[in-house]
N, C-alpha and C. Protein backbone atom coordinates (compact mmCIF):
# COMPACT_ATOMS: atom_id res chain seq x y z
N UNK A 1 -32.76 43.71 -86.23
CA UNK A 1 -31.65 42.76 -86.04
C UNK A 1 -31.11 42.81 -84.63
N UNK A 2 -30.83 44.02 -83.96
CA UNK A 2 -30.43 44.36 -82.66
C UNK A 2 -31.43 43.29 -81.63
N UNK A 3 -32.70 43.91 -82.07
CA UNK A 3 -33.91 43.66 -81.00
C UNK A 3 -33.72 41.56 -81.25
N UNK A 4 -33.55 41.51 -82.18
CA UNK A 4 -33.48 39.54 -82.37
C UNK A 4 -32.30 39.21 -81.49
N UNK A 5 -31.42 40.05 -81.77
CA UNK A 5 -29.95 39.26 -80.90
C UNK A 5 -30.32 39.54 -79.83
N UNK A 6 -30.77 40.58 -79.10
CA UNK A 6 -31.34 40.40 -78.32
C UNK A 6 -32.18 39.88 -76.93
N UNK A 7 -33.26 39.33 -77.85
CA UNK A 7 -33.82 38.18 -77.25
C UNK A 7 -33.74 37.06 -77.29
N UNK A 8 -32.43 36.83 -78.09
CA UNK A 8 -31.68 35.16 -78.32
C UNK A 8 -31.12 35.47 -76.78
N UNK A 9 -29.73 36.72 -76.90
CA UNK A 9 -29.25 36.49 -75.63
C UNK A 9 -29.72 36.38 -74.56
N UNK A 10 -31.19 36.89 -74.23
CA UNK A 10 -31.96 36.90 -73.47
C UNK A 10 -31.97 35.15 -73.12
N UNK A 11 -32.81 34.61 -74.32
CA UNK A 11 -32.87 33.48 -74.01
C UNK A 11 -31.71 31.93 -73.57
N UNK A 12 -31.03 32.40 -74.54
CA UNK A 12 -29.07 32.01 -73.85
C UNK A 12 -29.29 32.51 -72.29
N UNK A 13 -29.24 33.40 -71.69
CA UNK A 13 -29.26 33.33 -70.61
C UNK A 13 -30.07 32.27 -69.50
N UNK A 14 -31.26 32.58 -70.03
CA UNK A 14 -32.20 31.86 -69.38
C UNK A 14 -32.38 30.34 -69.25
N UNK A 15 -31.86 29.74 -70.14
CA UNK A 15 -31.46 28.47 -70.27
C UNK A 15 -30.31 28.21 -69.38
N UNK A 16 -29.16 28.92 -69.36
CA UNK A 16 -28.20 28.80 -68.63
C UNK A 16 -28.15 28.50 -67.49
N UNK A 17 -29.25 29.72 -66.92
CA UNK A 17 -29.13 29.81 -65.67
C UNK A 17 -30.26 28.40 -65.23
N UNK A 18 -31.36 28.31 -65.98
CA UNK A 18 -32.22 27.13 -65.23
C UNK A 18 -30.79 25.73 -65.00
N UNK A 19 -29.71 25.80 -65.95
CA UNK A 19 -29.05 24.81 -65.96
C UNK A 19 -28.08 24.67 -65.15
N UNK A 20 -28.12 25.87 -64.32
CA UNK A 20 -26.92 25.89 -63.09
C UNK A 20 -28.17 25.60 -61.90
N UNK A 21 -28.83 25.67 -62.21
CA UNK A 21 -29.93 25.91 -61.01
C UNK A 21 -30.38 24.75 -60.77
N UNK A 22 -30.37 24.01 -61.78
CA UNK A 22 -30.75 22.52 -62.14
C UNK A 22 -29.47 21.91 -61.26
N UNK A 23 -28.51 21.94 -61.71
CA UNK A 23 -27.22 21.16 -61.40
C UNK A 23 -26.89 21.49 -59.82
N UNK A 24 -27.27 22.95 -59.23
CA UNK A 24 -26.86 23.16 -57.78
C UNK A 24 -28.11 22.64 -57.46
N UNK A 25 -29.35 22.06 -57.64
CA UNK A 25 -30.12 21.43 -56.57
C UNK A 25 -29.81 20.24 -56.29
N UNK A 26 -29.52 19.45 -57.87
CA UNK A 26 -28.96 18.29 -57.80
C UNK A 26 -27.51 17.98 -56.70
N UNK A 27 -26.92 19.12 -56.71
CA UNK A 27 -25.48 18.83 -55.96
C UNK A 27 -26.32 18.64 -54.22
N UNK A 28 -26.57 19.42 -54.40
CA UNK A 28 -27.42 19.85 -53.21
C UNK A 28 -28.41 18.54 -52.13
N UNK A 29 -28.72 17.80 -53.45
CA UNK A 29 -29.49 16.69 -52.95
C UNK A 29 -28.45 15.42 -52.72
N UNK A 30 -27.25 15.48 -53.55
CA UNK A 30 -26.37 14.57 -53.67
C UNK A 30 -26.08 14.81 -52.27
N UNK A 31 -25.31 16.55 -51.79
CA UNK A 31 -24.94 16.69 -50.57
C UNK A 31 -25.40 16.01 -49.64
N UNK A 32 -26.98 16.31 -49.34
CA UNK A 32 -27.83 16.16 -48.18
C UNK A 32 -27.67 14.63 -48.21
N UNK A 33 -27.34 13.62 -49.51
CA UNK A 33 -27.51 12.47 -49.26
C UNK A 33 -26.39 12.20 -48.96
N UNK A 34 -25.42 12.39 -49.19
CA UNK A 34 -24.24 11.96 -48.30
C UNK A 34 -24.04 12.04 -46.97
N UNK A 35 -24.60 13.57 -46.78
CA UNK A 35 -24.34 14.27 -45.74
C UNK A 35 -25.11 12.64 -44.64
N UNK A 36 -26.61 12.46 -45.05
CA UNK A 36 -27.46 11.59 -44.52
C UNK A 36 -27.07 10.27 -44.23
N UNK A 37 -25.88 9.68 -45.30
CA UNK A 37 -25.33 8.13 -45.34
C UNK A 37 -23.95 8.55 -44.24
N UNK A 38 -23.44 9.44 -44.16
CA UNK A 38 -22.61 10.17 -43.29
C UNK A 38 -23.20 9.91 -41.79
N UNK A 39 -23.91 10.19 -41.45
CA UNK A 39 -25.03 10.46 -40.28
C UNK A 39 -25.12 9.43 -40.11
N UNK A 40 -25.73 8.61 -40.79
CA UNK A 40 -26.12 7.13 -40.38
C UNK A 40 -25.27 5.75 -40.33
N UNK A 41 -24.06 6.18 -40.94
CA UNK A 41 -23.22 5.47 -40.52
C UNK A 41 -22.51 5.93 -39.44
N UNK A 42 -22.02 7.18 -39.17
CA UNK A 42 -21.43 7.79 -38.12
C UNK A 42 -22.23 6.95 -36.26
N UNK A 43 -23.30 6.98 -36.82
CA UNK A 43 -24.33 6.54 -35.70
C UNK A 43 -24.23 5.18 -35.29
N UNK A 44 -23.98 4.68 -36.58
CA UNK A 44 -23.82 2.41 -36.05
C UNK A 44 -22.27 2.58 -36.15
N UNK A 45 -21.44 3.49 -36.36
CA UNK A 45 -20.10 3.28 -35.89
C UNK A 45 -19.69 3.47 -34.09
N UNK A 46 -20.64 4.68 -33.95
CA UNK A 46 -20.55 5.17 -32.79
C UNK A 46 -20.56 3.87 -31.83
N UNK A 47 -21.90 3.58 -32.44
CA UNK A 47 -22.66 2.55 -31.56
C UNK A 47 -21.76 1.21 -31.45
N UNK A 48 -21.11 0.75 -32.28
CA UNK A 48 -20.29 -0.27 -32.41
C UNK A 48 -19.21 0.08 -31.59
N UNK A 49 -18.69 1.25 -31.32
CA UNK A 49 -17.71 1.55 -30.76
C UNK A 49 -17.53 1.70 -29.13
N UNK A 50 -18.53 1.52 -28.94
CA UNK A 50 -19.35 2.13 -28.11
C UNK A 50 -19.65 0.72 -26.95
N UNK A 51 -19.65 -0.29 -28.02
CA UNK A 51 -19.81 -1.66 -27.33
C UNK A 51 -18.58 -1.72 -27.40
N UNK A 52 -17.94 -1.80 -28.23
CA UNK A 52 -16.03 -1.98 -28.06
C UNK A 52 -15.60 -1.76 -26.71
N UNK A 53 -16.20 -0.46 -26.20
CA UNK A 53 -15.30 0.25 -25.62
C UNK A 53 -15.80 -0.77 -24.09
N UNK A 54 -16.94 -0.85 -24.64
CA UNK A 54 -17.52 -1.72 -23.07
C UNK A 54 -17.26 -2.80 -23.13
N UNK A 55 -16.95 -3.35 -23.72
CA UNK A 55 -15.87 -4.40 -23.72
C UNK A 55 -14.39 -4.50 -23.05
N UNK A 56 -13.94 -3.19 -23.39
CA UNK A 56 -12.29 -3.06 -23.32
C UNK A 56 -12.40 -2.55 -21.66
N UNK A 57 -13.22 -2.39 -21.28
CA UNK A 57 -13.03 -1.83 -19.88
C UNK A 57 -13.77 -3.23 -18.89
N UNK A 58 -13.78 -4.42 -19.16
CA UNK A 58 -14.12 -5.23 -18.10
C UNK A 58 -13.78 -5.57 -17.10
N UNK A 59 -14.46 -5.35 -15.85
CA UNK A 59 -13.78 -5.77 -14.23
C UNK A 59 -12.54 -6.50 -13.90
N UNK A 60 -11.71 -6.04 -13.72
CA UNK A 60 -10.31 -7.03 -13.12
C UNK A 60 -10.92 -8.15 -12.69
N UNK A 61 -10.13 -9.40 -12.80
CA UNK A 61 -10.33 -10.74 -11.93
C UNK A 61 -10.77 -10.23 -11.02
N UNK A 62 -11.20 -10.80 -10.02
CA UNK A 62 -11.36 -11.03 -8.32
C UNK A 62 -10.12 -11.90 -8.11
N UNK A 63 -9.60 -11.53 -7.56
CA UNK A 63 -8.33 -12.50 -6.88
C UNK A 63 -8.53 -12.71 -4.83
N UNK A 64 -7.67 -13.05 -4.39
CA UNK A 64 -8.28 -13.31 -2.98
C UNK A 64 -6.31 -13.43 -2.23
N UNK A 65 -6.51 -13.56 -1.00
CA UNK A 65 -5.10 -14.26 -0.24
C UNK A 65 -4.34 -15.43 -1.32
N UNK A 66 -4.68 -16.27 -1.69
CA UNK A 66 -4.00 -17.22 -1.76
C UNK A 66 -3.30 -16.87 -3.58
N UNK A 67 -3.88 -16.32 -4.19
CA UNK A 67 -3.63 -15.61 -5.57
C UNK A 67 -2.48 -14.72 -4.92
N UNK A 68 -2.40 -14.35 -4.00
CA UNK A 68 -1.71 -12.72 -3.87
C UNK A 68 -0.36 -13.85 -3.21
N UNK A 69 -0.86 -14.45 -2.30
CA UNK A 69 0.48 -15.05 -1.74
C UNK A 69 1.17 -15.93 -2.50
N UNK A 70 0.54 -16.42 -3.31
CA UNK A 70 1.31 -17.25 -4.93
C UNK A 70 1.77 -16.64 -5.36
N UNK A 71 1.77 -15.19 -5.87
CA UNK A 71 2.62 -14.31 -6.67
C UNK A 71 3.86 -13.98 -5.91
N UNK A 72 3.56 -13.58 -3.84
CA UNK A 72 4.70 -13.36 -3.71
C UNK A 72 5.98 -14.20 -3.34
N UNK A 73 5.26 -15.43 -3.45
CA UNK A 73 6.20 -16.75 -2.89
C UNK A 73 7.20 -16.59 -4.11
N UNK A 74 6.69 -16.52 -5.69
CA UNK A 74 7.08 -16.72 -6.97
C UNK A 74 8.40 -15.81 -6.96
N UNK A 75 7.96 -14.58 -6.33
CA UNK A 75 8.57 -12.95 -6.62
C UNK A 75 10.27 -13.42 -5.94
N UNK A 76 10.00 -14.16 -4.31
CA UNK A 76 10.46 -14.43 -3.38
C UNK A 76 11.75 -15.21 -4.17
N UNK A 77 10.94 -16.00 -5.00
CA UNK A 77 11.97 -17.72 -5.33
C UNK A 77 12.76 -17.02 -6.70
N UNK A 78 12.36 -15.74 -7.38
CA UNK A 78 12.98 -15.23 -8.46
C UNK A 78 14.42 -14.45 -8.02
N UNK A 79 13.92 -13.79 -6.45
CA UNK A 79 14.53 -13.10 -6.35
C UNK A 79 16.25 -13.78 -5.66
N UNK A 80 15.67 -14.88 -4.68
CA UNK A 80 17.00 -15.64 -4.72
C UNK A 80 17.94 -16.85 -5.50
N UNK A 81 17.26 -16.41 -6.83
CA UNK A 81 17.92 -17.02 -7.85
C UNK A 81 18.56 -15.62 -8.79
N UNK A 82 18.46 -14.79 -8.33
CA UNK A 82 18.83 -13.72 -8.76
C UNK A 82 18.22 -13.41 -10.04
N UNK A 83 17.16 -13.80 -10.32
CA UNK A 83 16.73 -13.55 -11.78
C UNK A 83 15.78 -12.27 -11.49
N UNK A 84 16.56 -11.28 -12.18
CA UNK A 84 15.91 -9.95 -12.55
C UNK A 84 14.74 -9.85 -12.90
N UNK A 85 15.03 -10.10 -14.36
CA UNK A 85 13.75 -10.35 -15.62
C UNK A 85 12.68 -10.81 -14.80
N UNK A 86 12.85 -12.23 -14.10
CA UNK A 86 11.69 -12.78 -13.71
C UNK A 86 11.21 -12.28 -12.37
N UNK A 87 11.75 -11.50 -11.34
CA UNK A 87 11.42 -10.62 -10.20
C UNK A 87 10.50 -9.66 -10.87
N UNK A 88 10.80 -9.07 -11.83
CA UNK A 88 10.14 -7.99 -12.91
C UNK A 88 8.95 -8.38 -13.16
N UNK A 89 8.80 -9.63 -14.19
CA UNK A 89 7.66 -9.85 -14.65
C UNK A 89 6.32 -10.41 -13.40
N UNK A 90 7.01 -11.30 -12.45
CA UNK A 90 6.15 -12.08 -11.42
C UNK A 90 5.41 -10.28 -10.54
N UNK A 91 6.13 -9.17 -10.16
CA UNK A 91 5.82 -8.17 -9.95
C UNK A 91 4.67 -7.78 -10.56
N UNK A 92 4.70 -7.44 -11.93
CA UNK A 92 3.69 -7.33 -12.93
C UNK A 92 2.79 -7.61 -12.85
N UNK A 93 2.91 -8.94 -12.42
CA UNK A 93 1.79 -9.61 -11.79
C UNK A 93 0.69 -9.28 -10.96
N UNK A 94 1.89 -9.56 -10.30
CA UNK A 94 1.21 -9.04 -8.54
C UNK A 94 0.27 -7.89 -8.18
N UNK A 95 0.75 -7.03 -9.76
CA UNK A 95 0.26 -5.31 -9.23
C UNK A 95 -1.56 -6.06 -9.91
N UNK A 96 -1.63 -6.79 -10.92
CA UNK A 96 -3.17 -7.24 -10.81
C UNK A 96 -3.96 -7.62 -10.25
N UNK A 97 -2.91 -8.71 -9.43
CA UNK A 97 -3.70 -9.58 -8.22
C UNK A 97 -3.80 -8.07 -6.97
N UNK A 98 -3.26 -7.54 -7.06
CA UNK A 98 -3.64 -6.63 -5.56
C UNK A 98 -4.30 -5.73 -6.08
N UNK A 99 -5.12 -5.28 -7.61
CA UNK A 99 -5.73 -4.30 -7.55
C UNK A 99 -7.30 -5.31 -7.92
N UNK A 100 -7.11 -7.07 -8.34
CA UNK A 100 -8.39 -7.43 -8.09
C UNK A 100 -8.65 -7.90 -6.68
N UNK A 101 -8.05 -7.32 -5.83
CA UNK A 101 -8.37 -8.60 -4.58
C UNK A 101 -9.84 -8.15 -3.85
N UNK A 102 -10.29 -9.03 -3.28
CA UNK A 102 -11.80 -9.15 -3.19
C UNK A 102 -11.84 -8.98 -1.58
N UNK A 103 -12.06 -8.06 -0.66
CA UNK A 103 -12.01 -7.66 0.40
C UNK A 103 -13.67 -8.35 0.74
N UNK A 104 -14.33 -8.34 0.55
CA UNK A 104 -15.85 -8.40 0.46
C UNK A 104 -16.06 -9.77 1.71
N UNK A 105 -15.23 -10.57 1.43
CA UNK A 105 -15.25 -11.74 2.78
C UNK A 105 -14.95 -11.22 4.22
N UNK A 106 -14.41 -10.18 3.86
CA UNK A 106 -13.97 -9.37 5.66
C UNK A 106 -14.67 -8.43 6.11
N UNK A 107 -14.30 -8.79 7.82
CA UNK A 107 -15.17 -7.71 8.40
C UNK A 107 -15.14 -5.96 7.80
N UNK A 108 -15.86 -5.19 8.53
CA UNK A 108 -15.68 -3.67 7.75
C UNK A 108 -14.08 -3.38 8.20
N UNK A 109 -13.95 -3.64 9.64
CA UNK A 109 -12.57 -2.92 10.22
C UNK A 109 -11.29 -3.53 9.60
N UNK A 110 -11.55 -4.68 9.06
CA UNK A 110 -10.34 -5.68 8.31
C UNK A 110 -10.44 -5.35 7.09
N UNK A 111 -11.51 -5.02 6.84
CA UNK A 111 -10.96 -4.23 5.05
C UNK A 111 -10.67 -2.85 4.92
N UNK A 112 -10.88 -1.96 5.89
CA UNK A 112 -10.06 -0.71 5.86
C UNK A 112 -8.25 -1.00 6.41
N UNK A 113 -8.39 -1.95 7.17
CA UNK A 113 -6.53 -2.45 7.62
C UNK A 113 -6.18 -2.98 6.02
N UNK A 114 -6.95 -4.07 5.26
CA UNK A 114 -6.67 -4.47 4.39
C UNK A 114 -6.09 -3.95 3.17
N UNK A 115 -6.93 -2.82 2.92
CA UNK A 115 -7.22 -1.65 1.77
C UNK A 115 -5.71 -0.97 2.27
N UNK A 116 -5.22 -0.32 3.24
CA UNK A 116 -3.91 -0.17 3.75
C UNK A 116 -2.98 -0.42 3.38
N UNK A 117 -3.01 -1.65 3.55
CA UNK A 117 -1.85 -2.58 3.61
C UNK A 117 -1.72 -3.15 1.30
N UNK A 118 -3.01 -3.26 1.09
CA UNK A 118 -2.70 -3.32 -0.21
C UNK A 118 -2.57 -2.14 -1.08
N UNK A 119 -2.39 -1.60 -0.42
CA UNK A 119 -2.05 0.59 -1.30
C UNK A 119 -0.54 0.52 -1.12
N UNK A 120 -0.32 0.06 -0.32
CA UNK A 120 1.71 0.42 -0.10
C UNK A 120 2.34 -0.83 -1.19
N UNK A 121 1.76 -2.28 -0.74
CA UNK A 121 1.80 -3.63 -1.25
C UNK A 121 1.87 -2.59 -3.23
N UNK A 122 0.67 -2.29 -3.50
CA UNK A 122 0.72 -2.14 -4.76
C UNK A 122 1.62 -1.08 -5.07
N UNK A 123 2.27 -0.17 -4.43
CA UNK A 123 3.27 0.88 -4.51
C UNK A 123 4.68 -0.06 -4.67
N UNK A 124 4.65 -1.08 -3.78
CA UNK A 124 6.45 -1.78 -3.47
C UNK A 124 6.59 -2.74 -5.23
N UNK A 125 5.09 -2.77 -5.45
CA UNK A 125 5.07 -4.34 -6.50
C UNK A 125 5.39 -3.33 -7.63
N UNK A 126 5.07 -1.86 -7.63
CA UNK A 126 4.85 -1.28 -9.51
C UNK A 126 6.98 -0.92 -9.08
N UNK A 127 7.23 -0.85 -7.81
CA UNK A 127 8.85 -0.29 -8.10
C UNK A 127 9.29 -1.64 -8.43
N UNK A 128 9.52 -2.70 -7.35
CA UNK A 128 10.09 -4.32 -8.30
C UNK A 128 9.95 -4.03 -9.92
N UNK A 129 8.59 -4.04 -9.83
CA UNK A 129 8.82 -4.32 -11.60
C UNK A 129 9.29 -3.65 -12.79
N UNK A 130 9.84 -2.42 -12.22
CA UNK A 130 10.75 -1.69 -13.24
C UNK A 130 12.07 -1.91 -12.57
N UNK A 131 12.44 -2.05 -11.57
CA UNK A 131 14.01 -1.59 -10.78
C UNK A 131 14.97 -2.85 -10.73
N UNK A 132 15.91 -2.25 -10.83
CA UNK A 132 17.61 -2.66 -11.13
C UNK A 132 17.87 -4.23 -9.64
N UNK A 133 17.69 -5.25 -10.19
CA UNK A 133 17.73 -5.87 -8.76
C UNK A 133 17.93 -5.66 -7.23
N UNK A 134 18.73 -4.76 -6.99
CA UNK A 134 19.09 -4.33 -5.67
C UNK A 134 18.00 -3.46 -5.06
N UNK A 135 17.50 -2.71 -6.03
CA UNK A 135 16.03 -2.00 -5.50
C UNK A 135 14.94 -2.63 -5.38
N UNK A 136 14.65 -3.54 -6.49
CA UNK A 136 13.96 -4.66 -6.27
C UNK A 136 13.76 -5.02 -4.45
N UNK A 137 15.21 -5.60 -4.45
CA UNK A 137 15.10 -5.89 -2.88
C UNK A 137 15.26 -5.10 -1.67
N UNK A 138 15.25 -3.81 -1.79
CA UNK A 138 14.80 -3.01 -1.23
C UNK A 138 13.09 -3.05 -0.84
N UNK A 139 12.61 -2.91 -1.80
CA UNK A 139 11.11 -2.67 -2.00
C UNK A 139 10.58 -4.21 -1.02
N UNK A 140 11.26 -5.29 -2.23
CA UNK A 140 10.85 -6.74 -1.29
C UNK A 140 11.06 -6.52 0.27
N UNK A 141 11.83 -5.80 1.02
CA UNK A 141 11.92 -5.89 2.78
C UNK A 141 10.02 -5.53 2.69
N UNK A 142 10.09 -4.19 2.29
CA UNK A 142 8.67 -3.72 2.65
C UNK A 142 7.56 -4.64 2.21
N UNK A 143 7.57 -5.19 1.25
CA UNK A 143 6.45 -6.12 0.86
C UNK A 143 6.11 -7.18 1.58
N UNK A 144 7.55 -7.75 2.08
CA UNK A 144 7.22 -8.92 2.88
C UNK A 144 6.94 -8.35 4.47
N UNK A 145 6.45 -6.92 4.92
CA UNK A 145 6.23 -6.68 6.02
C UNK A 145 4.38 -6.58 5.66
N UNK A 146 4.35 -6.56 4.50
CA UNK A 146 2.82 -6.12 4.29
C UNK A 146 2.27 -7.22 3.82
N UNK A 147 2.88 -8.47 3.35
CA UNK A 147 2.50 -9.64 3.45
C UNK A 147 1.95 -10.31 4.86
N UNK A 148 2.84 -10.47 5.60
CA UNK A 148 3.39 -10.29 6.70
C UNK A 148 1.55 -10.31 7.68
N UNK A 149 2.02 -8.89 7.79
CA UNK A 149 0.54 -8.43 7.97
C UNK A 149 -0.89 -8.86 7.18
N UNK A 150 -0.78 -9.07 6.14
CA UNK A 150 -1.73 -9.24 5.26
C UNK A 150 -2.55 -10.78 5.98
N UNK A 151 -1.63 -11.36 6.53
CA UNK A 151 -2.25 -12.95 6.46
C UNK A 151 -2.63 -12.98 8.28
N UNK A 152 -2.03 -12.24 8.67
CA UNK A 152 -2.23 -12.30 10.14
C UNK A 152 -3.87 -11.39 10.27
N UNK A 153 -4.41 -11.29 9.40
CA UNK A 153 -5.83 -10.42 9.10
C UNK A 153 -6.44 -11.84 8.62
N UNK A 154 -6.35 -12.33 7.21
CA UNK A 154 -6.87 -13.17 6.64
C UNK A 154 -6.84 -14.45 6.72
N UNK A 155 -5.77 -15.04 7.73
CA UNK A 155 -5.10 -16.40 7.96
C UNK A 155 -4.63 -16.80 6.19
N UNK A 156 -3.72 -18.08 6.46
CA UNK A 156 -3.63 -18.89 4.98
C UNK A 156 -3.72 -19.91 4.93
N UNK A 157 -3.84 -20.75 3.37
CA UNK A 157 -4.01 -21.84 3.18
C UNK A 157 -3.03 -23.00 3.43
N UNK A 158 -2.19 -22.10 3.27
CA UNK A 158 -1.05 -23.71 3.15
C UNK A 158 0.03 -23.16 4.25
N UNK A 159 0.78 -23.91 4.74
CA UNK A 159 1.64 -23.51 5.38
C UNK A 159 3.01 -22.51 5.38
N UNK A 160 3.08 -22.00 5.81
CA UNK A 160 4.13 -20.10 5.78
C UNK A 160 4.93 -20.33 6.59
N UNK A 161 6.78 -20.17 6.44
CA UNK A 161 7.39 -19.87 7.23
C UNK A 161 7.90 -18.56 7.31
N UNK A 162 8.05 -17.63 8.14
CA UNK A 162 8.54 -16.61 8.24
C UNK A 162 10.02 -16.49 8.44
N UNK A 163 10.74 -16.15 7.91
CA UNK A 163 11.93 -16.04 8.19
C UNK A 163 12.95 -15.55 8.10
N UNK A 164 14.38 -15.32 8.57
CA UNK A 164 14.73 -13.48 9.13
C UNK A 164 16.37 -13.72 8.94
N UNK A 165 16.48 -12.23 7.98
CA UNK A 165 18.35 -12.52 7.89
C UNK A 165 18.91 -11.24 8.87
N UNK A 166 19.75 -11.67 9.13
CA UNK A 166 20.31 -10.44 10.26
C UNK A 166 21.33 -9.68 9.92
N UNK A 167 21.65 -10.18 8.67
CA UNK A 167 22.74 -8.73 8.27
C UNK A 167 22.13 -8.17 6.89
N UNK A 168 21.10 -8.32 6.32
CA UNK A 168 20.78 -7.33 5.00
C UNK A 168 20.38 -5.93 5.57
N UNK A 169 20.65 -4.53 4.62
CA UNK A 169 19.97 -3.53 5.46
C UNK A 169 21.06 -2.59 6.21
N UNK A 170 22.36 -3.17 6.10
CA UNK A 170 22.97 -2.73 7.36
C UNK A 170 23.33 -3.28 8.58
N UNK A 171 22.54 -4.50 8.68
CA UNK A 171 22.27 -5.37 9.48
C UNK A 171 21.51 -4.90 10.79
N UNK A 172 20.33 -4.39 9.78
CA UNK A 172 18.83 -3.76 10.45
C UNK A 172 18.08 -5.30 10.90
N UNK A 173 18.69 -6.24 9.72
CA UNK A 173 17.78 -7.44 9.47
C UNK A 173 16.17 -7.04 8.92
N UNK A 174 16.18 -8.31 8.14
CA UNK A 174 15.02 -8.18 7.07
C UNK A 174 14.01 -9.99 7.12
N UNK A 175 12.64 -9.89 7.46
CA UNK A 175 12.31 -10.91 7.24
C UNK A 175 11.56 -11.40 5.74
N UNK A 176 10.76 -12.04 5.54
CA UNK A 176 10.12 -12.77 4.40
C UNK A 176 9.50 -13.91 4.94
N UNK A 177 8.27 -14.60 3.61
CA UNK A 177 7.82 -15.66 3.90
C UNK A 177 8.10 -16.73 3.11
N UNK A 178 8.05 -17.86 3.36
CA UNK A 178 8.36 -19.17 2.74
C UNK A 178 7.40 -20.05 2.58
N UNK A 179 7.35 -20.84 1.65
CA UNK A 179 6.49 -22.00 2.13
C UNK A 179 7.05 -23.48 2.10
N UNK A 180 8.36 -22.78 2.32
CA UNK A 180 9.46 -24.52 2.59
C UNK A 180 10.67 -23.68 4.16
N UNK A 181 10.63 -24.74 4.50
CA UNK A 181 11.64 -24.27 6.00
C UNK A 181 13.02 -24.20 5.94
N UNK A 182 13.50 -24.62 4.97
CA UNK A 182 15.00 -24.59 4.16
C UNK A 182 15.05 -22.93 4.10
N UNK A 183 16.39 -22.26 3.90
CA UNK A 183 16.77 -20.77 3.96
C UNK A 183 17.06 -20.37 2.73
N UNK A 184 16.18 -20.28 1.79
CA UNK A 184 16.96 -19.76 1.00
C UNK A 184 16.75 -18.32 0.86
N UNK A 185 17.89 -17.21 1.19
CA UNK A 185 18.04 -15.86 1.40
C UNK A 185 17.50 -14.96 -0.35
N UNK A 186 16.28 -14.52 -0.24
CA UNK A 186 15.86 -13.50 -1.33
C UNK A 186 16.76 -12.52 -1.39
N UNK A 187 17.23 -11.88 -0.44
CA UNK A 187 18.38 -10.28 -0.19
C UNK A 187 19.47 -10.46 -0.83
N UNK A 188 20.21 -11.52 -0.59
CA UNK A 188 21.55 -12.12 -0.99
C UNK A 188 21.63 -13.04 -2.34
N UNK A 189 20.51 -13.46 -2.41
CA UNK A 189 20.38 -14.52 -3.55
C UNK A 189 22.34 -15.65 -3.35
N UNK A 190 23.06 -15.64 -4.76
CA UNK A 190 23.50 -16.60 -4.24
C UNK A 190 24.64 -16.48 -3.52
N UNK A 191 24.93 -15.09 -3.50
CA UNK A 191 26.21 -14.53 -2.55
C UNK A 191 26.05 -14.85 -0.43
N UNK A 192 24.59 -15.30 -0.01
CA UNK A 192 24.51 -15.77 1.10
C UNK A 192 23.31 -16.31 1.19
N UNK A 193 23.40 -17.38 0.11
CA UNK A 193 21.64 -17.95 -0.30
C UNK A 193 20.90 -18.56 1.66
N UNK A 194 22.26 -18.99 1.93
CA UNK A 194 21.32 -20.10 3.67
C UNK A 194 21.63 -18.57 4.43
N UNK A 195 21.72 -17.91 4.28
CA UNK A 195 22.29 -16.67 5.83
C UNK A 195 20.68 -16.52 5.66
N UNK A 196 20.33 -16.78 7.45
CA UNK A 196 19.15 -16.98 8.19
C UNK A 196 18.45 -18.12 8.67
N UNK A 197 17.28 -17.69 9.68
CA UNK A 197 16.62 -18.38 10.30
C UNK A 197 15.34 -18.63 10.45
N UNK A 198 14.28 -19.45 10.91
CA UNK A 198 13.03 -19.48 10.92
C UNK A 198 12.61 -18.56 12.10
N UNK A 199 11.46 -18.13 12.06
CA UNK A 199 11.28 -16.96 13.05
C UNK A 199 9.98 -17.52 13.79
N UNK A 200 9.20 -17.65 12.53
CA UNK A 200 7.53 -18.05 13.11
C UNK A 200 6.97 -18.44 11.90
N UNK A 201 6.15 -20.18 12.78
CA UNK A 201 5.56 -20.80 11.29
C UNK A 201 3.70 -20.51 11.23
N UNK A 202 2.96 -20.39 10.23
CA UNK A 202 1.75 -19.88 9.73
C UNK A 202 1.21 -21.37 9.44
N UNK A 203 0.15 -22.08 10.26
CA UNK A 203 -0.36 -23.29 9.93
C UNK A 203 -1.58 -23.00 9.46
């Protein structure tokens, strides 16, 4: 009787165990197949992502002089209307147009002056577009000196007046450009919109 129970339990065992053994290969294969649909999707996600990403990084415009001097005429006409907001946003701008601008038409020695002059330009345009109006026009003296410069390299399209107030600053005096000969003062906006004069016109 001993020796029968025995070799039942014996065999209870043996069944058992083929049945765990059975079930961990099966898990096992389930694993590897997941693990595998894991893998292979991981791979066309990558890959999808992958074009995303080369997507999301495409070349700035090319912009040129006349893009850059449109933004700052805009910046110019915001600023002596005293509109903040819109000095801000036209700034915003600007910082695109001067990081697509296309040097490639100029000589070598005019695009290292160029490259210069648009490193400070893009420094004066990122302060405008966060700062409290009065800093704003702070920054604008310097921009319109690197404008200024900018066109006396590249010439322009349409006609530019330059023109100069004698008491902003301290009464350091501050110039700017126009593209109408009328005064209207960016520094002062409407507290001394005409205070100034024409200095020198850009044909």
């Amino acid at each position: 009787m001993k020796k029968s129970t025995l070799i039942l339990g014996i065999a209870i065992m043996s069944i058992a165990g083929f049945t765990v053994q059975s079930c961990g290969n099966q898990e096992g294969k389930n694993v590897e197949s997941a693990a595998g649909h894991d893998n292979s999707d991981g791979h066309h996600d990558s890959d999808k992502n992958h074009g995303q990403s080369s997507d999301s990084h495409s070349n700035v415009a090319k912009t040129g002089k006349d893009e850059l001097i449109k933004d700052y005429l805009e910046l110019k006409n915001a600023l002596t209307k005293d509109d903040e907001k819109k000095a801000s946003k036209i700034a915003g701008k600007m910082v695109e147009t001067i990081q697509g601008f296309d040097s490639a038409p100029y000589t070598e020695s005019q695009q290292s002056e160029i490259k210069d002059i648009l490193e400070t330009s893009l420094e004066h345009s990122e302060h405008i577009a966060k700062s409290p109006i009065a800093h704003q026009r702070e920054h604008f003296k310097d921009l319109s000196v690197d404008m200024i410069d900018l066109i006396s390299i590249t010439g322009n399209s349409t006609m530019l007046y330059q023109q100069y107030c004698p008491m902003y600053d301290n009464k350091k005096g501050a110039s700017w450009l126009s593209a109408d000969s009328n005064i209207e003062n960016p520094y002062y906006g409407s507290k001394m919109l005409s205070c100034g004069k024409v200095e020198k016109e850009y044909k």
